[in-house]
C-alpha atoms as a PDB file:
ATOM      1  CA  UNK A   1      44.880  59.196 135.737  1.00  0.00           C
ATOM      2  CA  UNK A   2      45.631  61.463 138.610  1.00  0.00           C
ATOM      3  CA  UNK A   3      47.038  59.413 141.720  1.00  0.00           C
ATOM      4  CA  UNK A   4      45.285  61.087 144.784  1.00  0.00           C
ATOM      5  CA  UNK A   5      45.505  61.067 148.457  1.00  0.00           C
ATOM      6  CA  UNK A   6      43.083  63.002 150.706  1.00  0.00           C
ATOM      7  CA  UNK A   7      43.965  63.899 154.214  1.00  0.00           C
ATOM      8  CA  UNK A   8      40.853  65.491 156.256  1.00  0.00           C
ATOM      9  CA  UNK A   9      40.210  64.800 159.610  1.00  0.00           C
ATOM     10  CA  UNK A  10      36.625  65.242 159.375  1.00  0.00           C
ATOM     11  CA  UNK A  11      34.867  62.431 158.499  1.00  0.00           C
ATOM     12  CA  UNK A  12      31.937  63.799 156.858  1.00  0.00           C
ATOM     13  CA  UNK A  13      34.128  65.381 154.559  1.00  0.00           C
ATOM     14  CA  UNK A  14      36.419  63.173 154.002  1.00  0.00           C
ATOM     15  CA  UNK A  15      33.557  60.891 153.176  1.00  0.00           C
ATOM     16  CA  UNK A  16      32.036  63.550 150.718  1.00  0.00           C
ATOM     17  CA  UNK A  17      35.536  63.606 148.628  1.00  0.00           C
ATOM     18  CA  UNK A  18      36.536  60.127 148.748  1.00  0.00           C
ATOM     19  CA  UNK A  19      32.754  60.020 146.925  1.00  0.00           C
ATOM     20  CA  UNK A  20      33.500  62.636 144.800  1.00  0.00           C
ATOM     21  CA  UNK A  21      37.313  61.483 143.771  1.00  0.00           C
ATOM     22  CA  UNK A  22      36.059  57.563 143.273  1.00  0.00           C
ATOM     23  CA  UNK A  23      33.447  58.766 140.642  1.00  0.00           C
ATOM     24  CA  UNK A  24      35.702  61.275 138.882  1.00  0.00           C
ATOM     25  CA  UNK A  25      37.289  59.445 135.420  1.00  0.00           C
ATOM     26  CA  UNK A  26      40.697  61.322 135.925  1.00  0.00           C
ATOM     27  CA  UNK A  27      41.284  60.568 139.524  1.00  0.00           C
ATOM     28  CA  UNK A  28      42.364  57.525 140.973  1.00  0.00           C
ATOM     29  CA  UNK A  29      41.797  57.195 144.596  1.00  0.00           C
ATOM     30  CA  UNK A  30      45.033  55.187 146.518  1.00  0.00           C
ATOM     31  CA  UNK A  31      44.608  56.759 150.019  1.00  0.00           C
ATOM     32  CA  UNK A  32      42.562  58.279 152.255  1.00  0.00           C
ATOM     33  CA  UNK A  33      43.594  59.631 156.024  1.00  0.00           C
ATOM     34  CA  UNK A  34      41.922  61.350 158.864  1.00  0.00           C
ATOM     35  CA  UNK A  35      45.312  61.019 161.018  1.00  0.00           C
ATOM     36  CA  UNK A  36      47.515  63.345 159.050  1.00  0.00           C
ATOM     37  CA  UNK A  37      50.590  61.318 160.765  1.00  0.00           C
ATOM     38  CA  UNK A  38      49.757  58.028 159.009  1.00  0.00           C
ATOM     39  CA  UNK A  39      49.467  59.845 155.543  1.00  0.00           C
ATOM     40  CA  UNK A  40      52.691  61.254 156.058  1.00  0.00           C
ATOM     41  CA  UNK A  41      54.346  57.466 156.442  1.00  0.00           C
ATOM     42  CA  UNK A  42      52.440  56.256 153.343  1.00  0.00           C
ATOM     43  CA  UNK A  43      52.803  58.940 150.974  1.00  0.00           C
ATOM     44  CA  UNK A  44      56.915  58.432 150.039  1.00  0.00           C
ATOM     45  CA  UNK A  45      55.763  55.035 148.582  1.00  0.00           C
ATOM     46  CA  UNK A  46      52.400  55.778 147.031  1.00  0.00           C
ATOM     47  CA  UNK A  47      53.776  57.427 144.111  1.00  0.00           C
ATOM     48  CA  UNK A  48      51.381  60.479 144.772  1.00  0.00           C
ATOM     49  CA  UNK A  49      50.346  63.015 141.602  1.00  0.00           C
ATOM     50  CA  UNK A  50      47.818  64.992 143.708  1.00  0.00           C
ATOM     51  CA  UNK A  51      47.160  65.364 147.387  1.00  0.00           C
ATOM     52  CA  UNK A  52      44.249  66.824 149.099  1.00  0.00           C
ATOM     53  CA  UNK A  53      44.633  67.999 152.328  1.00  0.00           C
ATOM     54  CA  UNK A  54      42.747  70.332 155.067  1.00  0.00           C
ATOM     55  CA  UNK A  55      44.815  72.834 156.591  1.00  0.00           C
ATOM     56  CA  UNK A  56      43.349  73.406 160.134  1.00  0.00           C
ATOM     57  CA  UNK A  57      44.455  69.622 161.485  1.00  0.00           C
ATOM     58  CA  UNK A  58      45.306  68.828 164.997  1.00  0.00           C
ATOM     59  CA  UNK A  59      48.953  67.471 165.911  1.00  0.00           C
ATOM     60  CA  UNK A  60      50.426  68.124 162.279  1.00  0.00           C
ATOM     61  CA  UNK A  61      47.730  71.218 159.991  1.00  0.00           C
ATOM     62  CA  UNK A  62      48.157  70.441 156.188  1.00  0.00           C
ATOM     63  CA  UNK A  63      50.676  73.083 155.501  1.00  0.00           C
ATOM     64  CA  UNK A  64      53.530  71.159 157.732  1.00  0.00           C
ATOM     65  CA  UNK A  65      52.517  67.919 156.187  1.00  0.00           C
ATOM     66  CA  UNK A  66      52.810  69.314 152.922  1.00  0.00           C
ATOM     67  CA  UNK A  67      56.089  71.039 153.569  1.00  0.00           C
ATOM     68  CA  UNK A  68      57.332  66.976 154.843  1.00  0.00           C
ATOM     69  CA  UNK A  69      55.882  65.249 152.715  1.00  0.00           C
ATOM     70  CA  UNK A  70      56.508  67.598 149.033  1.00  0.00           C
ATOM     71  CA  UNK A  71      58.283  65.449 146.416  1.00  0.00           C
ATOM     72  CA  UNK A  72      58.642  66.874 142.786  1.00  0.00           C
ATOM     73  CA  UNK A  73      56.520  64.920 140.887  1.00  0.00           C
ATOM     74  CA  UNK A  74      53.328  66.063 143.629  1.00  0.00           C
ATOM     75  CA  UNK A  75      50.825  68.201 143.181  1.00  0.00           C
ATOM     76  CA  UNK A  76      49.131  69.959 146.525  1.00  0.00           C
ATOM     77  CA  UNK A  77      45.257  71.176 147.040  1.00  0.00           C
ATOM     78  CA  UNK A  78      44.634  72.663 150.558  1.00  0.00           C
ATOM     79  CA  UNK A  79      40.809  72.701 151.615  1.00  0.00           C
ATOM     80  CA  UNK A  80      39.995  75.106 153.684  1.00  0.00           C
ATOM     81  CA  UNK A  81      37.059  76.909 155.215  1.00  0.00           C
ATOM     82  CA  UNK A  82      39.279  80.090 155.987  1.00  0.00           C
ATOM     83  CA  UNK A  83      40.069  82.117 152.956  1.00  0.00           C
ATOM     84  CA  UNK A  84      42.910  83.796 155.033  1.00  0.00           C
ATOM     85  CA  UNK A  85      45.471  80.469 154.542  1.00  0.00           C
ATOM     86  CA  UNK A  86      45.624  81.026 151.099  1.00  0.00           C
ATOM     87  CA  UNK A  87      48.439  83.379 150.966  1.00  0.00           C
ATOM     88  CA  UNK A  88      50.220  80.318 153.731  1.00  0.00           C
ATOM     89  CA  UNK A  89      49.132  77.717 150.739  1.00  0.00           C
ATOM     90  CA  UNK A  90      51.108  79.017 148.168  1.00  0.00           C
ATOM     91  CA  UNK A  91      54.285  79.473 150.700  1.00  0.00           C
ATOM     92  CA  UNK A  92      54.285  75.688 150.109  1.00  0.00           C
ATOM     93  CA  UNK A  93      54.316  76.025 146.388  1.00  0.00           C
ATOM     94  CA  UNK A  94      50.411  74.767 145.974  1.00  0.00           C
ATOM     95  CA  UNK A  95      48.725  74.054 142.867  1.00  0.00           C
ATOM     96  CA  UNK A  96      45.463  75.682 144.721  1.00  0.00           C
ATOM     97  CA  UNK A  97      43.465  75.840 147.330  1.00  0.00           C
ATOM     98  CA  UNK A  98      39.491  74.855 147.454  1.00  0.00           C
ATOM     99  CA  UNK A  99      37.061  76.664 150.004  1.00  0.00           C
ATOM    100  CA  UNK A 100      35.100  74.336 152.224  1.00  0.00           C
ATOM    101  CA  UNK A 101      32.618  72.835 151.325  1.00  0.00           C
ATOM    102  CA  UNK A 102      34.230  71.205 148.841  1.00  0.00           C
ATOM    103  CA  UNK A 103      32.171  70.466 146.072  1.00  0.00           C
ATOM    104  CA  UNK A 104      31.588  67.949 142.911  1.00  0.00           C
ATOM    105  CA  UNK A 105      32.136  70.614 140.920  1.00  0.00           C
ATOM    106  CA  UNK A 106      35.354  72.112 142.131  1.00  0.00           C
ATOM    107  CA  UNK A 107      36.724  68.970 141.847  1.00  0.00           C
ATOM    108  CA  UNK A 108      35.994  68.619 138.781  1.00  0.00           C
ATOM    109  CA  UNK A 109      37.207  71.864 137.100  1.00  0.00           C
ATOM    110  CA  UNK A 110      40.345  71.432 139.331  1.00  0.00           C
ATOM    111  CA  UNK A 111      41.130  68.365 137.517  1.00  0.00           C
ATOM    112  CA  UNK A 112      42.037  69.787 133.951  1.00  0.00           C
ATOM    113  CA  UNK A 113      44.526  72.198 135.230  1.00  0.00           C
ATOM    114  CA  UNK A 114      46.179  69.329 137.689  1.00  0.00           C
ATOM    115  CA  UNK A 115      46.700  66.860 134.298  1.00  0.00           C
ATOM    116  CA  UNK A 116      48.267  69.972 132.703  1.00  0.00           C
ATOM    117  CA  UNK A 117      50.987  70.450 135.350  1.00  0.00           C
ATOM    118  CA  UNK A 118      51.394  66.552 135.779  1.00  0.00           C
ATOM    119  CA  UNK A 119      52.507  66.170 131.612  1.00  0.00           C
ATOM    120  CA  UNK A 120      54.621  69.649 132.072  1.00  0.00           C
ATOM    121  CA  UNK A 121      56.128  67.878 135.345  1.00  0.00           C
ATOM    122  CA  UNK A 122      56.873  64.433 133.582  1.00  0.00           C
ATOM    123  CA  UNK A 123      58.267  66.594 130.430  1.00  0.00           C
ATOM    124  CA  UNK A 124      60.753  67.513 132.671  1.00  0.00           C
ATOM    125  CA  UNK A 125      61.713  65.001 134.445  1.00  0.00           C
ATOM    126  CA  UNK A 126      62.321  63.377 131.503  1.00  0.00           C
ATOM    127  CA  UNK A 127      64.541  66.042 130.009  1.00  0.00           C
ATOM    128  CA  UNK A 128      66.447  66.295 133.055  1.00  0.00           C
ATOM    129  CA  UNK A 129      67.037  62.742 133.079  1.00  0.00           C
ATOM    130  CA  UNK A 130      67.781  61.889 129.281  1.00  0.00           C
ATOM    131  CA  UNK A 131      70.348  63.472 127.186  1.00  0.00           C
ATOM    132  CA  UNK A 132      68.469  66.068 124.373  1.00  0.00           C
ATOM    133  CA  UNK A 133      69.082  68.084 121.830  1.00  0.00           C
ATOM    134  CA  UNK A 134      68.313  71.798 123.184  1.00  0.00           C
ATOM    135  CA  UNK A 135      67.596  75.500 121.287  1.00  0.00           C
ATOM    136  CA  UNK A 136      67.989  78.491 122.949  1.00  0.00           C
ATOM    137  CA  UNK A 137      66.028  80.846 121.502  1.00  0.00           C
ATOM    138  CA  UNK A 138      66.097  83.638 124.101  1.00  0.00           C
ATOM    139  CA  UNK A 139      69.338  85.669 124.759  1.00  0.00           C
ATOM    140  CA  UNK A 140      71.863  84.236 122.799  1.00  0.00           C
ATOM    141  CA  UNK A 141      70.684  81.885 119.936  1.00  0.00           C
ATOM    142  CA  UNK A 142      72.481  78.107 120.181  1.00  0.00           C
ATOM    143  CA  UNK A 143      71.648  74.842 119.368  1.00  0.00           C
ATOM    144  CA  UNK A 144      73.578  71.726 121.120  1.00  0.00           C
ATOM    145  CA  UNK A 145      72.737  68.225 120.143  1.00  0.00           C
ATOM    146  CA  UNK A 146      72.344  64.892 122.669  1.00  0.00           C
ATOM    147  CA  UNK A 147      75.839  65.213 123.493  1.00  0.00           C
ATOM    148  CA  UNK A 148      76.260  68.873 124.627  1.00  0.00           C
ATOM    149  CA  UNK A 149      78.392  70.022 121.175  1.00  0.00           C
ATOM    150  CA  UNK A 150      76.918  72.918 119.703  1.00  0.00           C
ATOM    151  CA  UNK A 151      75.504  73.086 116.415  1.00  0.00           C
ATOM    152  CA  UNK A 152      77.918  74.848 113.573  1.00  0.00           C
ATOM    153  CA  UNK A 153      75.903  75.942 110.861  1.00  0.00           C
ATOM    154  CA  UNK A 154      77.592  75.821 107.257  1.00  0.00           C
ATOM    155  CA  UNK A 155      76.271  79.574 106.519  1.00  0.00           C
ATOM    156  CA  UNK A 156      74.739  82.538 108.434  1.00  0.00           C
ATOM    157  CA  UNK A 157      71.528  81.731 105.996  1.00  0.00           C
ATOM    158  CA  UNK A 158      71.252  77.759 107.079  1.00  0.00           C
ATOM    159  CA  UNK A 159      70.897  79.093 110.508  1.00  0.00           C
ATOM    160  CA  UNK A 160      68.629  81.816 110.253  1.00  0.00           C
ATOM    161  CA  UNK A 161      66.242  79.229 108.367  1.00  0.00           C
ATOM    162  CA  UNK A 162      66.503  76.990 111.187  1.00  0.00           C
ATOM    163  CA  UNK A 163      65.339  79.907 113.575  1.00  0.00           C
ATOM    164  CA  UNK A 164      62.734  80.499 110.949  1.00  0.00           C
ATOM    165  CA  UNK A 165      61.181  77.018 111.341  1.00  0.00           C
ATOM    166  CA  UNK A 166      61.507  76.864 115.165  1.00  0.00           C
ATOM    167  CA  UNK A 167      59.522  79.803 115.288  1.00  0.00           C
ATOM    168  CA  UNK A 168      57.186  78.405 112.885  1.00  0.00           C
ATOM    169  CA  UNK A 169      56.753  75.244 115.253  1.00  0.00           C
ATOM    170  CA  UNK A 170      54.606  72.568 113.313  1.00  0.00           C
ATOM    171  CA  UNK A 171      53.495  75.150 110.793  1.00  0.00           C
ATOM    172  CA  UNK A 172      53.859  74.105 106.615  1.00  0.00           C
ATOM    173  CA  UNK A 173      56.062  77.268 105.247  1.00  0.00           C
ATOM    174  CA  UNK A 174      55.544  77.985 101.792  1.00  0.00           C
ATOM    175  CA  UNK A 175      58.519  77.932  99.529  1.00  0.00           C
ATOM    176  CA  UNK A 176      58.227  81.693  98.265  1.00  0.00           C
ATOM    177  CA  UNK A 177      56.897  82.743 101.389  1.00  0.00           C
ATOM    178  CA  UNK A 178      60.207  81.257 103.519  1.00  0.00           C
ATOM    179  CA  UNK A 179      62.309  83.115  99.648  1.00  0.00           C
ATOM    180  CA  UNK A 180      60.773  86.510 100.201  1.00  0.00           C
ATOM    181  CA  UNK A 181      61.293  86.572 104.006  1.00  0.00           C
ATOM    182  CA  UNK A 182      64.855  85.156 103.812  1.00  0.00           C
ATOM    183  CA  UNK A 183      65.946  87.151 100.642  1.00  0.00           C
ATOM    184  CA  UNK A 184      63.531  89.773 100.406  1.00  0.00           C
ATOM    185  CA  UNK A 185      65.982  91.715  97.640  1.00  0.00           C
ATOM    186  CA  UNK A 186      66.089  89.241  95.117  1.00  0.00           C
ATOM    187  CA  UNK A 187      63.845  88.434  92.792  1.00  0.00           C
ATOM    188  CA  UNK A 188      61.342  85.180  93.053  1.00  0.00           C
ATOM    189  CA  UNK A 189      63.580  82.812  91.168  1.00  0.00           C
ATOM    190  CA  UNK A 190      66.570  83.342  92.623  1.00  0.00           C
ATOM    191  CA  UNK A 191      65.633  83.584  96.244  1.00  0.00           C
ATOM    192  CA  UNK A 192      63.724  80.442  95.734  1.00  0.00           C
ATOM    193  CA  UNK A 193      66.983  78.464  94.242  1.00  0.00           C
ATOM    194  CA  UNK A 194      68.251  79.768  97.743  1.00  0.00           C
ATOM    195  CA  UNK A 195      65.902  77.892  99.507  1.00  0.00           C
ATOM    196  CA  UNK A 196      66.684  74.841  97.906  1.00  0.00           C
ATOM    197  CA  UNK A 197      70.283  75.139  98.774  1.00  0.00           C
ATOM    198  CA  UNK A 198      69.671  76.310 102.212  1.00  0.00           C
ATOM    199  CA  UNK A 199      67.376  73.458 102.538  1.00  0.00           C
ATOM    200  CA  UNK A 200      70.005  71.094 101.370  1.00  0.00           C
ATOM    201  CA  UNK A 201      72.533  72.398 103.488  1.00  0.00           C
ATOM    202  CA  UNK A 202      69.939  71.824 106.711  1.00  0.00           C
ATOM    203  CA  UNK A 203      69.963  68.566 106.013  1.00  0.00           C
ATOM    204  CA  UNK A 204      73.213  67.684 106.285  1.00  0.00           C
ATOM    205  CA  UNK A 205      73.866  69.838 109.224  1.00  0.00           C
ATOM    206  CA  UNK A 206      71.304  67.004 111.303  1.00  0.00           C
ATOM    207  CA  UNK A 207      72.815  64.419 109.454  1.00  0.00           C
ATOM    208  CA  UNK A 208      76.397  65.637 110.686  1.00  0.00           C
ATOM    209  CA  UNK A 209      75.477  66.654 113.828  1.00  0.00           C
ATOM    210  CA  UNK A 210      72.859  63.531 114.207  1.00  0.00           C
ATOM    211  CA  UNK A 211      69.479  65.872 115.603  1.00  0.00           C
ATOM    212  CA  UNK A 212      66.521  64.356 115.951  1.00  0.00           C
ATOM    213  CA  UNK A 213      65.020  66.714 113.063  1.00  0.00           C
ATOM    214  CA  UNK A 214      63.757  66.506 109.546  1.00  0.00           C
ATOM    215  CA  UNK A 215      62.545  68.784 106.584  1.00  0.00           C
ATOM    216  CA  UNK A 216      59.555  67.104 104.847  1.00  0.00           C
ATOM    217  CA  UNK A 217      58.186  68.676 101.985  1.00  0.00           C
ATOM    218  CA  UNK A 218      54.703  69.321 101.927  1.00  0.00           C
ATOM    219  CA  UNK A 219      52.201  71.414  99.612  1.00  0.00           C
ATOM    220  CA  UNK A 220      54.873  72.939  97.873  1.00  0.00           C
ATOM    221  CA  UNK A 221      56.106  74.091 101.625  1.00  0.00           C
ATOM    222  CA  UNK A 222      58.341  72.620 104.137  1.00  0.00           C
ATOM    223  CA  UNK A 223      58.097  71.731 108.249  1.00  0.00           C
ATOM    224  CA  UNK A 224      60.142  71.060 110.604  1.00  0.00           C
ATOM    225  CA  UNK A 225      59.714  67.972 112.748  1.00  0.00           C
ATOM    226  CA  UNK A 226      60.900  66.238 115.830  1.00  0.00           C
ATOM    227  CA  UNK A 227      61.769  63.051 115.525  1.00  0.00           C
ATOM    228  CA  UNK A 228      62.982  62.593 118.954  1.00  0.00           C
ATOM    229  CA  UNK A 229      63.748  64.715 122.427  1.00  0.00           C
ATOM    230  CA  UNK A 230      64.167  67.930 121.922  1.00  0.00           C
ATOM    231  CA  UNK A 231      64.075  70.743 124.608  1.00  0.00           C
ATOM    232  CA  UNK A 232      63.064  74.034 122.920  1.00  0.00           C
ATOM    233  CA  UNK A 233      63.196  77.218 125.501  1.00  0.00           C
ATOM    234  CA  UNK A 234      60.858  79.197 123.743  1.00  0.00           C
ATOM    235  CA  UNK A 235      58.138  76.310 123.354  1.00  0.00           C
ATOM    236  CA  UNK A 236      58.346  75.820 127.136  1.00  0.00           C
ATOM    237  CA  UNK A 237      57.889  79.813 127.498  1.00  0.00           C
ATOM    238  CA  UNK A 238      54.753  79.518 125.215  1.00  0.00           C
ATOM    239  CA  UNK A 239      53.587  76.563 126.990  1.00  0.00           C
ATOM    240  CA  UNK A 240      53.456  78.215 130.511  1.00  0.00           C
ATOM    241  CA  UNK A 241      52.566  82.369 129.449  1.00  0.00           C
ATOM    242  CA  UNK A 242      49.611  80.745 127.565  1.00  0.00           C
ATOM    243  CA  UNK A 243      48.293  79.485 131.407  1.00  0.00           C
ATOM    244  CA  UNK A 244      45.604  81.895 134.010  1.00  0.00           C
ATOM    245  CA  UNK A 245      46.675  80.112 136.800  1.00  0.00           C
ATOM    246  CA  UNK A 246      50.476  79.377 137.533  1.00  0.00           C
ATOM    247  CA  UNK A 247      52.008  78.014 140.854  1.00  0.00           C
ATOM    248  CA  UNK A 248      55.229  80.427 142.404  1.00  0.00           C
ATOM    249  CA  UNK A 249      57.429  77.084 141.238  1.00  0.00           C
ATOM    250  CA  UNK A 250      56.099  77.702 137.815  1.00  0.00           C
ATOM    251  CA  UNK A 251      56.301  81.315 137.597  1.00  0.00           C
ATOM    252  CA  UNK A 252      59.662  81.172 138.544  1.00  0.00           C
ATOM    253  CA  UNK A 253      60.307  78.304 135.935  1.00  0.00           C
ATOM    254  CA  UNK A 254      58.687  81.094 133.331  1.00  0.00           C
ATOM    255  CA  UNK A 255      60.850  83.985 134.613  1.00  0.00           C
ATOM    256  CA  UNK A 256      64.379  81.928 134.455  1.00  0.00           C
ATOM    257  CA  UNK A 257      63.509  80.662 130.266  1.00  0.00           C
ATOM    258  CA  UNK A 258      63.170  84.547 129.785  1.00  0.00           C
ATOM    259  CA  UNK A 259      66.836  85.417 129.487  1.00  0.00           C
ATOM    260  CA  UNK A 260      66.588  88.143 126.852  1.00  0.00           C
ATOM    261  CA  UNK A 261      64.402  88.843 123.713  1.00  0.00           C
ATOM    262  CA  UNK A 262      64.185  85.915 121.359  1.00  0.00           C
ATOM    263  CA  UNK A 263      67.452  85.635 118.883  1.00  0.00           C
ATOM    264  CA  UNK A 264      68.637  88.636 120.930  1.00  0.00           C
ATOM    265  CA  UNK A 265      72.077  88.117 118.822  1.00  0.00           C
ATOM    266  CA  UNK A 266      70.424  88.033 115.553  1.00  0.00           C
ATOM    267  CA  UNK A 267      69.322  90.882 113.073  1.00  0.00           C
ATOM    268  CA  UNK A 268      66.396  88.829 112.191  1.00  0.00           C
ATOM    269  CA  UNK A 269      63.595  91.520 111.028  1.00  0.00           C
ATOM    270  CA  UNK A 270      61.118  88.666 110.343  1.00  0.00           C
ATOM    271  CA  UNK A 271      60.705  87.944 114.345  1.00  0.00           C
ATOM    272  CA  UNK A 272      60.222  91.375 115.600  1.00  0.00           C
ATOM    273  CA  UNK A 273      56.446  90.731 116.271  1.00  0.00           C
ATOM    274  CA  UNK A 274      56.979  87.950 118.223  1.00  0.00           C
ATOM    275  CA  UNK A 275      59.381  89.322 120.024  1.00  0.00           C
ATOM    276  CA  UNK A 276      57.502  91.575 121.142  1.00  0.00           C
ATOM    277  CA  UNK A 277      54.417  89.981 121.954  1.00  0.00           C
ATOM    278  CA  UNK A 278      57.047  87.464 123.994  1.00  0.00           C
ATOM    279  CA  UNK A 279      58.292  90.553 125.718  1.00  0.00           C
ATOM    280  CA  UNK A 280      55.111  91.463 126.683  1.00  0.00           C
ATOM    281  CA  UNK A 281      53.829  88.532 128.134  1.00  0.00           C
ATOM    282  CA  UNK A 282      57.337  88.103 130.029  1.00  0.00           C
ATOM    283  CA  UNK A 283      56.219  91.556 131.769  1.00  0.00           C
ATOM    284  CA  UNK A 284      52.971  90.375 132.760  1.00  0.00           C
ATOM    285  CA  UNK A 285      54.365  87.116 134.298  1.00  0.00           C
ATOM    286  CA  UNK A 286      56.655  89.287 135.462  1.00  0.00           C
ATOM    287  CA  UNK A 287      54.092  91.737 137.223  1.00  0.00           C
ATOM    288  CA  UNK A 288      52.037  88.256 138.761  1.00  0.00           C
ATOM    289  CA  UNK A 289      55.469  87.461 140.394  1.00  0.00           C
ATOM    290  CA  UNK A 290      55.882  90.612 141.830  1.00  0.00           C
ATOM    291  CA  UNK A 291      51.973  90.856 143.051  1.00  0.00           C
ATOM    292  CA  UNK A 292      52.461  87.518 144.640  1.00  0.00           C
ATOM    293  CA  UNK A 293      55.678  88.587 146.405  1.00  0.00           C
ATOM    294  CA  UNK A 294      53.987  91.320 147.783  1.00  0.00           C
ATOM    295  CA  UNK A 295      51.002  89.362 148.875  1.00  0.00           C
ATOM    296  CA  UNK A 296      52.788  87.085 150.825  1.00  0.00           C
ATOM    297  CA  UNK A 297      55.087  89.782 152.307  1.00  0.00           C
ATOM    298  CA  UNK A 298      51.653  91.076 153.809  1.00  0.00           C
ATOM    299  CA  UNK A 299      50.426  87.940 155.189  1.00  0.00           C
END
């Protein structure tokens, strides 16, 4: 559940969302203020996910509470009845902002997006705090394991399959499919015998290196799976592009991952789609980034 404060010094309204949060499944209420002051000395111990907050507020508006009272792991909402703050609202790095008067409803659809961010924020946190095993996929293609050493793969062919399956993420690869992609100019038999070797030699590259990975062999296919942390770059990319509606923290987050076309370093003719479609949704971020630069510029 979403841990939520709501600071409005009006008490009508404040009344109306402390109704609407208390009946809402993924929100669970642990404070509510009309004196912006005494939210700010209870929020550093309330373990916060989500606060609510009006902007226009006498002795301390929502945007300088936010700014004192921001900690990573918390999401803001600004309610407002003035369109105009919202370029000031995302200044602050806010989730959103909802247009008085609030309503059951925009609550509700609200609440999807802030769950999303919360599991991307505790994903890393927890990557920042734990040693993992990491890929780069974009720019320069390397693998390190829990302890920082990078990967050395036995052959040029062991690591190209390993690309393979990353970019295949949870997907079962047929055996002649991964032969004719790998070794497209031999014939079926031998490219397959490849793939068994290659396979092999995968194996004992986690083994040696101890990653949190395994080959299973399914359906006369294989798949890669985690069996443990692992921080992938290009997952992460997906994760985000694939989102309408990104904070400037995020989109920034998104822009930094993006540090050249995926296995830049490798002639890999197999991933020239998705390179390109990862290319192109890299420029649209990019554009939104640029768009909200300029908006806030204006304001």
């Amino acid at each position: 559940m979403l841990r939520t404060v709501i600071v409005e010094d009006e008490w009508l309204s404040l009344n109306m969302m402390k109704r609407y949060i208390e009946e809402h499944p993924k929100y669970e209420l642990i404070g509510a203020y009309s004196d912006p002051f005494e939210a700010l000395k209870d929020i550093s111990r309330l373990q916060v996910d989500v606060l609510f907050t009006d902007i226009g507020m006498p002795g301390l508006n929502g945007l300088q509470l936010a700014e004192r009272a921001k900690q990573d792991s918390m999401q803001i909402v600004f309610t407002t009845a003035h369109r105009e703050y919202a370029a000031d609202a995302f200044r602050v790095d806010a989730v959103d902002y909802l247009l008085k008067p609030v309503t059951r409803r925009s609550i509700d659809e609200i609440a999807a997006k802030l769950e999303r961010i919360k599991r991307l924020l505790a994903i890393e946190a927890s990557n920042f705090k734990a040693p993992v095993m990491k890929v780069q996929c974009f720019g320069s293609f390397q693998t390190t394991n829990q302890d920082g050493q990078i990967v050395k793969w036995p052959t040029k062919k062991t690591e190209e399959m390993f690309a393979y399956f990353i970019a295949n993420k949870g997907k079962i690869v047929n055996k002649w499919i991964i032969a004719d992609t790998l070794w497209p100019e031999m014939d079926g038999s031998r490219a397959v015998h490849n793939v068994y070797n290659t396979i092999y030699r995968l194996k004992k590259t986690f083994e040696e290196f101890s990653l949190p990975l395994s080959i299973k062999t399914m359906n006369e296919g294989y798949v890669l799976e985690a069996e443990g942390a692992i921080v992938v770059d290009l997952y992460d990319f997906q994760e985000l592009s694939g989102q309408k509606d990104l904070t400037a923290g995020q989109l920034q987050l998104l822009q930094n991952l993006y540090s050249g076309y995926l296995f830049q370093d490798k002639d890999y003719p197999w991933c020239i789609k998705l390179r390109e479609s990862l290319e192109v949704a890299h420029l649209i971020k990019q554009q939104q980034v640029s768009l909200n630069a300029g908006t806030a510029g204006m304001a």
